[in-house]
Protein backbone atom coordinates (compact mmCIF):
# COMPACT_ATOMS: atom_id res chain seq x y z
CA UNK A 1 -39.67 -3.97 36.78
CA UNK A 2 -38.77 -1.10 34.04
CA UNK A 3 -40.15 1.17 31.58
CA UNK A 4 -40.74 -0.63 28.24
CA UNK A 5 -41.45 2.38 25.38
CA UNK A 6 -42.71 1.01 21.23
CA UNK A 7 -44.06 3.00 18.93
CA UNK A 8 -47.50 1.94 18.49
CA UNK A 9 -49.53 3.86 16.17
CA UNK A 10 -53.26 4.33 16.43
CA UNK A 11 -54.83 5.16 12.80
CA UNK A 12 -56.06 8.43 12.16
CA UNK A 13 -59.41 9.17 9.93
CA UNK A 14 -58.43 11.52 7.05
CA UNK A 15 -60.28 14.90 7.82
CA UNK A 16 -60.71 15.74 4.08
CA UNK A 17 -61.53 11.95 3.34
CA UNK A 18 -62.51 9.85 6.22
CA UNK A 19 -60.76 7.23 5.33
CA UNK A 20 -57.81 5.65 7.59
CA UNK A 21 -53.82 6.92 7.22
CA UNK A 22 -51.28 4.94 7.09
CA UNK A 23 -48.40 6.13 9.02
CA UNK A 24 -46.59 6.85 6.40
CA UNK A 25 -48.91 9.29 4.70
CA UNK A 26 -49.71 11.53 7.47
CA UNK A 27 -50.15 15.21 7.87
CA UNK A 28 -51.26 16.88 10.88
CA UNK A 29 -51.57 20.48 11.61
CA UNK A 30 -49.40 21.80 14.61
CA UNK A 31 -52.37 24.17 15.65
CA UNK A 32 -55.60 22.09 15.85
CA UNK A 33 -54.37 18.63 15.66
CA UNK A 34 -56.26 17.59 13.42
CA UNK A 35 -54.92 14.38 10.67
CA UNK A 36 -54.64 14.39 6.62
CA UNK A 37 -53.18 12.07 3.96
CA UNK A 38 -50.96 13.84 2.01
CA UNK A 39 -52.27 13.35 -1.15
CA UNK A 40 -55.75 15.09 0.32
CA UNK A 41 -53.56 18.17 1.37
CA UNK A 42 -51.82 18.18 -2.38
CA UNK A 43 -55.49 17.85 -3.88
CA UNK A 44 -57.16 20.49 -1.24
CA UNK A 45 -54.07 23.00 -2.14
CA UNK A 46 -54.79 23.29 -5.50
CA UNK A 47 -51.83 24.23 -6.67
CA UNK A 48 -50.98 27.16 -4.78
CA UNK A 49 -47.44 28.11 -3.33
CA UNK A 50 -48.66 27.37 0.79
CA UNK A 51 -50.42 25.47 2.48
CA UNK A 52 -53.27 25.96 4.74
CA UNK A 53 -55.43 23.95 6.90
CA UNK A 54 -58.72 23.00 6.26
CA UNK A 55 -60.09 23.29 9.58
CA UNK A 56 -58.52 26.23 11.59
CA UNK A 57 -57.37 28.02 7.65
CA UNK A 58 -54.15 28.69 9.21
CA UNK A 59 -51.18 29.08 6.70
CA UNK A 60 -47.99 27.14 7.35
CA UNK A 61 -49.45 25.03 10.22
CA UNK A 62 -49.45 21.70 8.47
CA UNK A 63 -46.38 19.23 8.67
CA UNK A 64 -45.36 15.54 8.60
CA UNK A 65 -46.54 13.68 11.85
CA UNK A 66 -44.11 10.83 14.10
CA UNK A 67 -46.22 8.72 15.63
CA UNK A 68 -46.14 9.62 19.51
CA UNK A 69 -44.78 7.06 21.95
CA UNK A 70 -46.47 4.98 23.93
CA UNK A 71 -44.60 4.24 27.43
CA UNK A 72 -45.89 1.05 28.96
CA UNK A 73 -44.84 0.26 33.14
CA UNK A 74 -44.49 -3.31 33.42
């Protein structure tokens, strides 16, 4: 009959941690996609002035994540 879209949200394993994010602590990186709780990426920077992925090491590729949406026909 129509489109219906929801945001459902599928957890994530922490790549630093393993453990599951909550939506409202994740990180991902823009480049390889890959998923981190923020307080993992705050720990793994150490204190420096960037940050930087852990998997591909690219600088300035990591950012909040919106869960995508999931478009359901009905």
């Amino acid at each position: 009959m129509g489109n219906m879209s929801s945001n459902i949200y599928k957890p994530e394993k922490c790549l630093i941690c393993w453990d599951q994010i909550d939506v409202t602590d994740l990180i991902e990186c823009t480049r390889c996609n890959i998923y981190i709780h923020a307080y993992c990426e705050e720990t793994y920077r150490g204190g420096k002035g960037y940050c930087k992925c852990p998997h591909c090491q690219r600088v300035g590729t990591l950012g909040i994540s919106v869960p995508h949406r999931i478009s359901k026909n009905i």
